[in-house]
N, C-alpha and C. Protein backbone atom coordinates (compact mmCIF):
# COMPACT_ATOMS: atom_id res chain seq x y z
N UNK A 1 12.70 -7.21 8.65
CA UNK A 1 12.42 -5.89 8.12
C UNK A 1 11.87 -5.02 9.26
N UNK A 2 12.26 -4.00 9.57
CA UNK A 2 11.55 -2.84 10.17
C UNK A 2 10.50 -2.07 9.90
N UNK A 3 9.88 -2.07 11.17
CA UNK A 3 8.88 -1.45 10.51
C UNK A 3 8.36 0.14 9.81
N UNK A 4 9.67 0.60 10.17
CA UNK A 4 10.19 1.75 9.39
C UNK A 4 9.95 1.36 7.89
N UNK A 5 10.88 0.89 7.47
CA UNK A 5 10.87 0.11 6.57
C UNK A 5 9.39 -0.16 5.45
N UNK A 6 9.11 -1.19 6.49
CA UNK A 6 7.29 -1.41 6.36
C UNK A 6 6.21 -0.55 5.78
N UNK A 7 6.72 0.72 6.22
CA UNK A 7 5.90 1.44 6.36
C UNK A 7 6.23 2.46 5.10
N UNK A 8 7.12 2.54 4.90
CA UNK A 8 7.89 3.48 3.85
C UNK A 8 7.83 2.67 2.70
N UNK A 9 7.78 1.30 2.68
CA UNK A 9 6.76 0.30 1.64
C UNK A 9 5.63 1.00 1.04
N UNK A 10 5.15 0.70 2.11
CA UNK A 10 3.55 0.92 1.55
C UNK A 10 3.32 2.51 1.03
N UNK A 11 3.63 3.59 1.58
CA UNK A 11 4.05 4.80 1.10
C UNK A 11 4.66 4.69 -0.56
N UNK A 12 5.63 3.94 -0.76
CA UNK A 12 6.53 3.94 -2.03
C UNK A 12 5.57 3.50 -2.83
N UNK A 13 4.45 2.34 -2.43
CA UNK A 13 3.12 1.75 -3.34
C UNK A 13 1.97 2.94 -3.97
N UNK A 14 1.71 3.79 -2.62
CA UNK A 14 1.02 4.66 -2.62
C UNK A 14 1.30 5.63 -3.45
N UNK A 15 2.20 6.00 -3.38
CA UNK A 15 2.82 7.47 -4.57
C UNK A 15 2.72 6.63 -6.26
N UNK A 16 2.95 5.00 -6.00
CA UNK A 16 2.99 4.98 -7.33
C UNK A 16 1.61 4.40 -7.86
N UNK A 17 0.72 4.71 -6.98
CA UNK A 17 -1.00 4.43 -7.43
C UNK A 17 -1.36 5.51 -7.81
N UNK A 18 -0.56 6.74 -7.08
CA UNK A 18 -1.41 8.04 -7.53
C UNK A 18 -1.26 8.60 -8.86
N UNK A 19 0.21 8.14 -9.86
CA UNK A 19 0.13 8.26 -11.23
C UNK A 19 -1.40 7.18 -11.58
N UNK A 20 -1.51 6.24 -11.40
CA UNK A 20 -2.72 5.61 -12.11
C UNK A 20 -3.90 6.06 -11.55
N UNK A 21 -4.32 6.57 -10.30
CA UNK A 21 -5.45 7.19 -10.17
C UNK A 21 -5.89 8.28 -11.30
N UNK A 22 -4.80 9.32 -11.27
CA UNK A 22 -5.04 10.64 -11.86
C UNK A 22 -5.12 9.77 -13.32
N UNK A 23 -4.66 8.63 -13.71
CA UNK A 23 -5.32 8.20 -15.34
C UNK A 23 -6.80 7.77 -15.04
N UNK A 24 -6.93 6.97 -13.84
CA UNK A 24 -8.50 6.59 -13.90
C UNK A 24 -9.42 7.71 -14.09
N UNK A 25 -8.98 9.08 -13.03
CA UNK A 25 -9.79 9.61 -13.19
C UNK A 25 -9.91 10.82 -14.60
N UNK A 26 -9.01 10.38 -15.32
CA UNK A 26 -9.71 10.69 -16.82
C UNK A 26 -10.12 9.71 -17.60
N UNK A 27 -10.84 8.78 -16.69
CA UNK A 27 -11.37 7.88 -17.41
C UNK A 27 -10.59 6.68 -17.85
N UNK A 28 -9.43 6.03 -17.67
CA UNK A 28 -8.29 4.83 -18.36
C UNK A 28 -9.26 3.91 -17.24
N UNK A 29 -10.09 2.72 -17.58
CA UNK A 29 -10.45 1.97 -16.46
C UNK A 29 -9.42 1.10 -15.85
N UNK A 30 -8.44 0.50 -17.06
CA UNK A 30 -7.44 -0.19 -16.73
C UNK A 30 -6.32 0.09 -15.68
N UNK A 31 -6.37 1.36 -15.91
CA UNK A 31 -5.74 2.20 -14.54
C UNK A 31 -6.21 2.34 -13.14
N UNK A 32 -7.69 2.30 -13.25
CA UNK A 32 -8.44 1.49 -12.32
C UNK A 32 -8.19 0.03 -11.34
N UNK A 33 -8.32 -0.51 -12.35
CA UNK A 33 -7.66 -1.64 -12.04
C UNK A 33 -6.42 -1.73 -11.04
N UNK A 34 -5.02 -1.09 -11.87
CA UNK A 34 -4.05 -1.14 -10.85
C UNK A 34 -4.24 -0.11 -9.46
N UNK A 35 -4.93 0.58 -9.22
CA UNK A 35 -5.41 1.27 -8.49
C UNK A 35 -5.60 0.30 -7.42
N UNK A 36 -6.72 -0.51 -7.78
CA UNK A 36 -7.57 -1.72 -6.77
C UNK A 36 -6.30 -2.34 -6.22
N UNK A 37 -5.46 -3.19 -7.24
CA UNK A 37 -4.78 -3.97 -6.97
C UNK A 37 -3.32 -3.08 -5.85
N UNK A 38 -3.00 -1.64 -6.40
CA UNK A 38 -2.33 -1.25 -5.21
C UNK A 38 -3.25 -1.22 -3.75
N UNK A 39 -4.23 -0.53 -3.54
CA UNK A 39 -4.40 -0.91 -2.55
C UNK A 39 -4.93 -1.97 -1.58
N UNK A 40 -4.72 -3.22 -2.16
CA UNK A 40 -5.19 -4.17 -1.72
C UNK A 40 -3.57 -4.36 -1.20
N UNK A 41 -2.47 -4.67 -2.09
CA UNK A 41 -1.21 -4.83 -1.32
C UNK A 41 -0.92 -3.43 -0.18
N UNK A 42 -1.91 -2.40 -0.64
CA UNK A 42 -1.14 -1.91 0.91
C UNK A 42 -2.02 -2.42 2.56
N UNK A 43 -3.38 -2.92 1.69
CA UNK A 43 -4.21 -3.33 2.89
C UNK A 43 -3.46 -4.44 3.54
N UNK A 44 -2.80 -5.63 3.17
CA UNK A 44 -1.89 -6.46 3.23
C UNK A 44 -1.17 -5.86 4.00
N UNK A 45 -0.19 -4.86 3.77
CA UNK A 45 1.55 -4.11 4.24
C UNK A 45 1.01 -3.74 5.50
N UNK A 46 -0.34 -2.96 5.45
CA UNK A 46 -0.75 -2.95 6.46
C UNK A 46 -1.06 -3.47 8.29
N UNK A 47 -1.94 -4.57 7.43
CA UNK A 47 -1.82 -6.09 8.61
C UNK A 47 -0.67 -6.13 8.91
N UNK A 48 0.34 -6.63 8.01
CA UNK A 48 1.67 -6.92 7.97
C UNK A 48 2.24 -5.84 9.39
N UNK A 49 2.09 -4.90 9.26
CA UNK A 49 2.85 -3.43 10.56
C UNK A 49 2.00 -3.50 11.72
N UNK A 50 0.87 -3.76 11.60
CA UNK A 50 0.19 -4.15 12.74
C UNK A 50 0.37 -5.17 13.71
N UNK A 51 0.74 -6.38 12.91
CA UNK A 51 1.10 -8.08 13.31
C UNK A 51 2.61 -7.43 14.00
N UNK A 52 3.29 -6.91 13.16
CA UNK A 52 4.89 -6.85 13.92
C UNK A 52 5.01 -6.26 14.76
N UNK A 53 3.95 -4.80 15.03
CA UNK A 53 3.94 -3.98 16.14
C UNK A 53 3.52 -4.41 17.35
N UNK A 54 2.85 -5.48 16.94
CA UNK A 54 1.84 -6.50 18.40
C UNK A 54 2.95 -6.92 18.64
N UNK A 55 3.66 -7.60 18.03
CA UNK A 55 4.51 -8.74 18.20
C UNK A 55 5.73 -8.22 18.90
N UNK A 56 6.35 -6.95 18.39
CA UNK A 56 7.18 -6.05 19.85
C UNK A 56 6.88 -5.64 20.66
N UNK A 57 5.43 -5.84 20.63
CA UNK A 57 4.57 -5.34 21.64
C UNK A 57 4.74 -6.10 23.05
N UNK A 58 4.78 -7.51 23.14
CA UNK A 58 4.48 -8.46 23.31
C UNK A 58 5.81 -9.03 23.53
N UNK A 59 6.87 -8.88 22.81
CA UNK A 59 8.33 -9.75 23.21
C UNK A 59 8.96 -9.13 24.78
């Protein structure tokens, strides 16, 4: 995968946290929830673009 790619991941995660933010913040906690849980996979996608960028860094 590229890290184009990669990166346009975590973006595609992001846009779809921001429908559940705007519920948290009228209060849905459960929406909360997926909130956390998106950005923990983008903290992940993250590492993930970092590790590969070293790693072309480096070849």
């Amino acid at each position: 995968m590229s890290v184009a790619d990669m990166v346009q991941g975590m973006i595609d995660t992001l846009n779809e946290a921001l429908v559940d933010a705007g519920k948290h913040d009228r209060g849905n906690s459960a929406a909360g929830t997926r909130v956390r849980k998106a950005m923990q996979a983008t903290k992940g996608a993250a590492q993930d673009v970092r590790v590969q960028v070293q790693n072309d860094k480096n070849a």
